[in-house]
N, C-alpha and C. Protein backbone atom coordinates (compact mmCIF):
# COMPACT_ATOMS: atom_id res chain seq x y z
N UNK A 1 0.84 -1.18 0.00
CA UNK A 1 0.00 0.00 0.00
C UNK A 1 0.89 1.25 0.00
N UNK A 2 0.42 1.80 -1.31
CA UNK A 2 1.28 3.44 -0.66
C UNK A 2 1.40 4.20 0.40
N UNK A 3 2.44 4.72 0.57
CA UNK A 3 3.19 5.73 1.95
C UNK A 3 3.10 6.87 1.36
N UNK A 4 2.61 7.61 2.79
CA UNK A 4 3.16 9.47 2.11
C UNK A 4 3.61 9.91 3.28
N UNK A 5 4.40 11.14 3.37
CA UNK A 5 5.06 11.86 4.50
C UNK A 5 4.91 13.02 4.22
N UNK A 6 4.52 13.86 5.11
CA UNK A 6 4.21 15.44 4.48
C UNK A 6 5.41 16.23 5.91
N UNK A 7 6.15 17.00 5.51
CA UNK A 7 7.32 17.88 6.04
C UNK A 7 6.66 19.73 5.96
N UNK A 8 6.23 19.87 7.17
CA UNK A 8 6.02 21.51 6.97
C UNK A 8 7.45 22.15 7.61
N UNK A 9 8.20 23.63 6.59
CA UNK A 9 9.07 23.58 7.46
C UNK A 9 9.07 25.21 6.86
N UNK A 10 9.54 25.89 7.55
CA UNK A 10 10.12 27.53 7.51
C UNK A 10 11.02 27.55 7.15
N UNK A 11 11.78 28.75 6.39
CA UNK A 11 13.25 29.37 6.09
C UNK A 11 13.49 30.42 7.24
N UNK A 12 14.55 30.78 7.08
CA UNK A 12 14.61 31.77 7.41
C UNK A 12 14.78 32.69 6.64
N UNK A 13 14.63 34.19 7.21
CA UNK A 13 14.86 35.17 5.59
C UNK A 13 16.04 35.06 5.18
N UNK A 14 15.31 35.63 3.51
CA UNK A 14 16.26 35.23 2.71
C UNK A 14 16.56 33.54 2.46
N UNK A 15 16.10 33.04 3.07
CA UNK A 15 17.20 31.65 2.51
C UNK A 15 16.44 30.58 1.84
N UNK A 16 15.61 31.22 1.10
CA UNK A 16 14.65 30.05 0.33
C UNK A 16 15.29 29.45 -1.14
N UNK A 17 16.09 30.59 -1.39
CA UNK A 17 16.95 30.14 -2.61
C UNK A 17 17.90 28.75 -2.37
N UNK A 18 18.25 28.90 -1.14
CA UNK A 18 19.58 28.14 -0.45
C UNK A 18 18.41 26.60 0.12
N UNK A 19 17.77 26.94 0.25
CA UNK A 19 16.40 25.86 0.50
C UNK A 19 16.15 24.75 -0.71
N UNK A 20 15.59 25.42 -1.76
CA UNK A 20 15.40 24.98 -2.83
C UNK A 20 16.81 24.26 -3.57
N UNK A 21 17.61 24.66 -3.46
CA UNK A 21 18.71 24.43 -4.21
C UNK A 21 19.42 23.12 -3.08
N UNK A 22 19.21 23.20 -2.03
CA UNK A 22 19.62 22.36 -1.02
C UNK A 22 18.78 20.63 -1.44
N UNK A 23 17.39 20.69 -1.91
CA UNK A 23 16.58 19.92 -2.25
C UNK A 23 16.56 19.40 -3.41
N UNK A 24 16.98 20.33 -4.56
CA UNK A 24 17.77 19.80 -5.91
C UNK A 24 18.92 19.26 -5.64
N UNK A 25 19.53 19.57 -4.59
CA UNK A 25 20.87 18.29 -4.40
C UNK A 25 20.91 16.50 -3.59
N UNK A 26 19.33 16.93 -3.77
CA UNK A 26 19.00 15.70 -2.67
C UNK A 26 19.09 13.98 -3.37
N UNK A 27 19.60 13.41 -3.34
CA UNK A 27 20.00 11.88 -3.84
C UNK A 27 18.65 11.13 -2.87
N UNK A 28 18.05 11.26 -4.61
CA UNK A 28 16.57 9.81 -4.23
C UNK A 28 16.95 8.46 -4.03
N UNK A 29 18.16 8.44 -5.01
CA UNK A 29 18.97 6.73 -4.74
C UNK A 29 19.25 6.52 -3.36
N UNK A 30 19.44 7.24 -2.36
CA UNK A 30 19.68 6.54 -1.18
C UNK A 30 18.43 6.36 -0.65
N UNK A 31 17.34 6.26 -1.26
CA UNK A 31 15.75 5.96 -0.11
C UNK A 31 15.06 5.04 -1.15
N UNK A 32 15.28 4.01 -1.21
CA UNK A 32 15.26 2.87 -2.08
C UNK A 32 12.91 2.48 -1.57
N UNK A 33 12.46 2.71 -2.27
CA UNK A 33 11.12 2.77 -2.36
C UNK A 33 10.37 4.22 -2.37
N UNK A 34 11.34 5.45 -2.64
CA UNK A 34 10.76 6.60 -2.72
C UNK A 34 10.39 6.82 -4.31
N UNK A 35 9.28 6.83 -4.35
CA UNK A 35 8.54 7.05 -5.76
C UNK A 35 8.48 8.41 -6.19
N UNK A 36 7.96 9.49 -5.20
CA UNK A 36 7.80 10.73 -5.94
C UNK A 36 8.51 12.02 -4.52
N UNK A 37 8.69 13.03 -5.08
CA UNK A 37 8.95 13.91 -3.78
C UNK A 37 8.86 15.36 -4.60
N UNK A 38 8.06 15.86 -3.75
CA UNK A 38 7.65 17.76 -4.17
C UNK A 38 7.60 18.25 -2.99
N UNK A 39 8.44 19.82 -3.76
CA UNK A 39 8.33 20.93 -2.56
C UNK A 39 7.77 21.87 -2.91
N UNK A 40 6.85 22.07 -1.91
CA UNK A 40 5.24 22.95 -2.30
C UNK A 40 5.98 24.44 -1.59
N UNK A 41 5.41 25.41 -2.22
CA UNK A 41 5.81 26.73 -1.45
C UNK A 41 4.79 26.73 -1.26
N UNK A 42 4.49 26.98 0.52
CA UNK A 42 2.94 27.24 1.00
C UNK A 42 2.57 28.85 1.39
N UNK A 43 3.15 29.33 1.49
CA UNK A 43 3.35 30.59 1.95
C UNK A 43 4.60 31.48 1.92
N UNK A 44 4.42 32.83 2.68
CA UNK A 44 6.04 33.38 3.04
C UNK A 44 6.79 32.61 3.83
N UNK A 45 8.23 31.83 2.98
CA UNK A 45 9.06 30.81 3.87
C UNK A 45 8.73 30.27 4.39
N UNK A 46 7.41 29.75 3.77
CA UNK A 46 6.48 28.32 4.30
C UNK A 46 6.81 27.57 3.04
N UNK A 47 7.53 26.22 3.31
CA UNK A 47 7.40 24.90 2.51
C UNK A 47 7.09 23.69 3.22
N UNK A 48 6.29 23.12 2.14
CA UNK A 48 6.09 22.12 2.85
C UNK A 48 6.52 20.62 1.85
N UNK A 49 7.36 19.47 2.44
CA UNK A 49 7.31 18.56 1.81
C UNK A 49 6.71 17.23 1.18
N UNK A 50 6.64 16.77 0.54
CA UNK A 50 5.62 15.42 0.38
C UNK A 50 6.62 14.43 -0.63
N UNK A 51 6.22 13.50 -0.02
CA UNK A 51 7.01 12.51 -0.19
C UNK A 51 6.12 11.20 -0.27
N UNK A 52 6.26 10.47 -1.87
CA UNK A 52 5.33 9.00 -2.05
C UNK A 52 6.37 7.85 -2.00
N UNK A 53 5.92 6.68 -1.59
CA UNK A 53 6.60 5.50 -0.70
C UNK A 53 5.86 4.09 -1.32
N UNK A 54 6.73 3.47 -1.75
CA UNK A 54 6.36 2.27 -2.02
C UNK A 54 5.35 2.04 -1.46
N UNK A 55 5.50 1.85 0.29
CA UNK A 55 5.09 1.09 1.38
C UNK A 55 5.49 2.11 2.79
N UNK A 56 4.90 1.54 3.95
CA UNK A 56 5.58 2.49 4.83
C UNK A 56 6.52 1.74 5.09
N UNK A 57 6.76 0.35 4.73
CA UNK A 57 8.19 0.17 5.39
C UNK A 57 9.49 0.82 4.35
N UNK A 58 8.96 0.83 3.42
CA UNK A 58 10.37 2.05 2.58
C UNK A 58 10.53 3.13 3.14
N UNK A 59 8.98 3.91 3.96
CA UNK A 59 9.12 5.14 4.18
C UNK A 59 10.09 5.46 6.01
N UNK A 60 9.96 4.08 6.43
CA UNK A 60 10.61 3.92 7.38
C UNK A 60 12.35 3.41 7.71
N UNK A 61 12.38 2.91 6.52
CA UNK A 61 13.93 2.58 6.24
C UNK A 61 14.52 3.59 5.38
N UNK A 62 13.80 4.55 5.15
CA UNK A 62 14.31 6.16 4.49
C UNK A 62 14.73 7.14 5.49
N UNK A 63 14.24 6.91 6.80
CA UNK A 63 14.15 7.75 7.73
C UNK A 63 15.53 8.38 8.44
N UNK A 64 16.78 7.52 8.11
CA UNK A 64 18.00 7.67 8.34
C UNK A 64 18.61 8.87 7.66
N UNK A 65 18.31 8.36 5.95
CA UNK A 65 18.62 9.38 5.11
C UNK A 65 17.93 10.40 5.28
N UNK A 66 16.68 10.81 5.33
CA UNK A 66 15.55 12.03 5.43
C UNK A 66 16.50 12.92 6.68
N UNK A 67 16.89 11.87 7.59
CA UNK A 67 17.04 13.02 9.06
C UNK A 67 18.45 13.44 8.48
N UNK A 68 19.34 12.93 8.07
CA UNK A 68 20.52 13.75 7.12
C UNK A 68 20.26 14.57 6.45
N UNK A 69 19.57 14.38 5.32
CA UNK A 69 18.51 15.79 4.66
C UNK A 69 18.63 16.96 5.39
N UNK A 70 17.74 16.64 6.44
CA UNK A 70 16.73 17.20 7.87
C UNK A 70 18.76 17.82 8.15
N UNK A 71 19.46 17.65 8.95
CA UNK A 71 20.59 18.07 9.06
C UNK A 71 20.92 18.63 8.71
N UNK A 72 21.06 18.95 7.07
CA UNK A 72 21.66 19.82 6.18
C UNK A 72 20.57 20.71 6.24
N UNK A 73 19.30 21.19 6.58
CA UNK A 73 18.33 22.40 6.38
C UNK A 73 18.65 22.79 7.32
N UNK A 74 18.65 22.52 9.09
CA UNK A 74 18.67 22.61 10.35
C UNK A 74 19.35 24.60 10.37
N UNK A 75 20.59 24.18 9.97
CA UNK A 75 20.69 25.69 9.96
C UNK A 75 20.13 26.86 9.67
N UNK A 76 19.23 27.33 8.33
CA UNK A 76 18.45 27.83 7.50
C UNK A 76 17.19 27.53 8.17
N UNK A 77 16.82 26.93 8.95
CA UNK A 77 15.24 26.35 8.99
C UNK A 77 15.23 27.22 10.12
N UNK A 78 13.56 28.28 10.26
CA UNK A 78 13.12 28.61 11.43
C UNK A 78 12.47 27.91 12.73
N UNK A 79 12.39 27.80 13.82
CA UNK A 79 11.38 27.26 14.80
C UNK A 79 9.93 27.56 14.36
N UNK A 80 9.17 26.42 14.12
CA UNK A 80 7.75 26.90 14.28
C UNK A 80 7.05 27.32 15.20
N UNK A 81 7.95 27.20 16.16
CA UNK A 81 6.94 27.69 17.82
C UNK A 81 5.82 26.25 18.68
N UNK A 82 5.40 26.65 19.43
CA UNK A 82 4.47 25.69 20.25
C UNK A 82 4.82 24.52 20.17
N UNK A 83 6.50 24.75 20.30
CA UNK A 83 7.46 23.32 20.91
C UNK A 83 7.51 22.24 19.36
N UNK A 84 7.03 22.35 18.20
CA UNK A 84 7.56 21.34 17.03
C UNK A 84 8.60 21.69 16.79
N UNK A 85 9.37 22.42 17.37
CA UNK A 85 10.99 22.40 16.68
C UNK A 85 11.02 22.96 15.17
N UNK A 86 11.82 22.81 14.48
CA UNK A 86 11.88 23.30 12.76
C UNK A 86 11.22 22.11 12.17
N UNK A 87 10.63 21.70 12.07
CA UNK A 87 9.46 20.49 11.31
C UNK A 87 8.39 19.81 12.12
N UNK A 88 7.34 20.11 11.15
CA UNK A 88 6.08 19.17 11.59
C UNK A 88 5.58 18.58 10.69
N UNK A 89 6.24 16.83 10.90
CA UNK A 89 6.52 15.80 10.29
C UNK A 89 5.04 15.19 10.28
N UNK A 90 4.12 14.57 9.40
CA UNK A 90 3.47 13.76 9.05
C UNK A 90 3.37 12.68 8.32
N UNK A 91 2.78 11.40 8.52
CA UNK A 91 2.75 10.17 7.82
C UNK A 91 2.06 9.32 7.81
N UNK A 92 1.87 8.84 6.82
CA UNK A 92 0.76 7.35 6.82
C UNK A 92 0.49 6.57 5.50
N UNK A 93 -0.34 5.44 5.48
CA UNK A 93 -1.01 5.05 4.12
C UNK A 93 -1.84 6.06 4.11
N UNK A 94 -1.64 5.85 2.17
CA UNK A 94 -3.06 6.83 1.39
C UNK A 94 -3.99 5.88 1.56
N UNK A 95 -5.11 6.75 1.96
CA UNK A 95 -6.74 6.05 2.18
C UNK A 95 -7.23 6.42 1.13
N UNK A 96 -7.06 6.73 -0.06
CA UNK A 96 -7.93 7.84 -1.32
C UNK A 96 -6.89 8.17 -2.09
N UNK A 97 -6.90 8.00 -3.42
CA UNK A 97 -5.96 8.46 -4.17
C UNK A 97 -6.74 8.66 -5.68
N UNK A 98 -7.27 9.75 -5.62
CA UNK A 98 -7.89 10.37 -7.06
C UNK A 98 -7.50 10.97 -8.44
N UNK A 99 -7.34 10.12 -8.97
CA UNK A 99 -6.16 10.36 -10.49
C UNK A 99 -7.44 11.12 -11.70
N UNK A 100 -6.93 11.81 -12.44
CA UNK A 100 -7.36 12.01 -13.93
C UNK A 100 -7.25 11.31 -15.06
């Protein structure tokens, strides 16, 4: 069954260029069942990530590499406040998946 992971995360100013470009350097080959991955601009230095998964157990044996990812933003990334730290991580099977 498909996996998804959704990543909300802040820049700080200015550093959305350094964001984006950080994410074009990102190696899908090391997360061996990652099917798709987009970074949504949700707002001002609001992005948010999404990420499709074989399975959740791909999306769980990715999780090593993701928090390396996660490492390399850490600097650039703002606090969201009310204690989530710089990400508020979501995940699960798709219950609904509506194609054209």
């Amino acid at each position: 069954m498909t996996a998804m992971n959704v990543v909300h995360m802040r820049v700080k100013p200015g550093m959305e260029e350094e964001f984006v470009r950080l994410h074009k350097d990102f190696d899908m080959k090391s997360m061996p069942g990652g099917r798709n991955f987009w970074l949504v601009k949700s707002g001002e230095r609001s992005f948010i990530v999404v990420g499709e998964w074989a399975d959740q157990a791909a999306l769980v044996a990715a999780r090593p590499a993701m928090i390396a990812s996660l490492d390399k933003l850490r600097p650039i990334l703002e606090d969201l406040g009310g204690g989530r730290g710089v990400t508020e991580p979501w995940s699960g099977d798709v219950a609904l998946h509506l194609a054209q």
